[in-house]
Protein backbone atom coordinates (compact mmCIF):
# COMPACT_ATOMS: atom_id res chain seq x y z
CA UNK A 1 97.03 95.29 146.88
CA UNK A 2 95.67 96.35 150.45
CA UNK A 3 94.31 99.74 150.87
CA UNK A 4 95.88 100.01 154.56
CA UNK A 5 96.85 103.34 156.02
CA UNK A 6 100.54 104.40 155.45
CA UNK A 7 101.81 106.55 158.23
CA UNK A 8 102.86 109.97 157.37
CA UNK A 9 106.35 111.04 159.54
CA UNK A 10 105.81 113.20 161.94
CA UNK A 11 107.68 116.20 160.83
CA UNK A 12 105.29 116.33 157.68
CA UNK A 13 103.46 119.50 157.93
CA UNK A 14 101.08 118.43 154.98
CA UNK A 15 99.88 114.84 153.96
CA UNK A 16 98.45 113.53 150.80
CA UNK A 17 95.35 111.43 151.21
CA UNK A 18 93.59 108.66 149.04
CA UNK A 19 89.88 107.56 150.75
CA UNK A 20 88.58 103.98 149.47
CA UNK A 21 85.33 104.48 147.53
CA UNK A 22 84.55 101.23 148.97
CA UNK A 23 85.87 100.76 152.39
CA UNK A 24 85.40 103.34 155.00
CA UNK A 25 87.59 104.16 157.16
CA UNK A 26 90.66 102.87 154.72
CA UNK A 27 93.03 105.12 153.03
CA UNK A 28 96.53 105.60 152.13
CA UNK A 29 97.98 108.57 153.09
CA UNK A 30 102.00 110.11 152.00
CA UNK A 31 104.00 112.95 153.49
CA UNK A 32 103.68 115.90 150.79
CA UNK A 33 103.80 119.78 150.55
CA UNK A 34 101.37 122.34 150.56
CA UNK A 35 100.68 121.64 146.82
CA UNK A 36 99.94 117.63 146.98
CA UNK A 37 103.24 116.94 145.68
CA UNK A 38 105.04 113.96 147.27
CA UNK A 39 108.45 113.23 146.82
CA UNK A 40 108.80 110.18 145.71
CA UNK A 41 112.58 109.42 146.03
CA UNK A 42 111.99 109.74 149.81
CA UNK A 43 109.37 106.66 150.24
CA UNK A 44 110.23 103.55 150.79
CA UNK A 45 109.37 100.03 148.15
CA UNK A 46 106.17 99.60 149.77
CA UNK A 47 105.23 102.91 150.25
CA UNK A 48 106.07 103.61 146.42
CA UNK A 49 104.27 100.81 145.48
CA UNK A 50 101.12 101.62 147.19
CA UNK A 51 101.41 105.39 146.07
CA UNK A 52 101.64 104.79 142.37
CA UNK A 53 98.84 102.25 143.02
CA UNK A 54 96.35 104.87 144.58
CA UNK A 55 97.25 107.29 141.96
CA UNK A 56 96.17 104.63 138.92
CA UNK A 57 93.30 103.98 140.71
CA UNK A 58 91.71 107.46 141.22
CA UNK A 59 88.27 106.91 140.34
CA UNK A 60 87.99 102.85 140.62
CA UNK A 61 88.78 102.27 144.12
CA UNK A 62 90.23 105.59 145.68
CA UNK A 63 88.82 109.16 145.75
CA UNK A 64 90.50 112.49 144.54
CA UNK A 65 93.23 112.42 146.73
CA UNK A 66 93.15 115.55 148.62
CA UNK A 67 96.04 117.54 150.84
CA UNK A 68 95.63 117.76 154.95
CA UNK A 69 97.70 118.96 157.36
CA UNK A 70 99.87 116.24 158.75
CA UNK A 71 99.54 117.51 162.33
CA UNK A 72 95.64 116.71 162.51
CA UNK A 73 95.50 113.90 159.84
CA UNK A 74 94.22 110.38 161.78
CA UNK A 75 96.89 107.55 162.11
């Protein structure tokens, strides 16, 4: 699976971000709340996919995903 940036919606106030361990400047990134916690009813197949990936691969090929505001956060 490709570790390409997933845009955030703009309304997210908070965004949940997974930096490659290997590749910089590539992440995946998921609309969340303050807490980290992204609904995961409200992404789409790929976006799913790609989020459950990131999360199994904390530690292999991602970084401890960590919470930003969605305003600032780099598209």
């Amino acid at each position: 699976m490709d570790a390409t940036p997933v845009a955030a919606p703009q309304s997210a106030p908070f965004v949940l971000c997974f930096q490659s361990l290997y590749h910089a400047g590539k992440r995946l990134v998921f609309p969340c709340d303050r807490q980290g916690h992204v609904n995961m009813d409200s992404l789409g197949y790929r976006a799913l996919n790609n989020y459950l990936y990131a999360r199994t691969l904390i530690g292999r090929e991602f970084g401890w995903p960590k919470v930003e505001s969605g305003n600032s956060s780099p598209r």
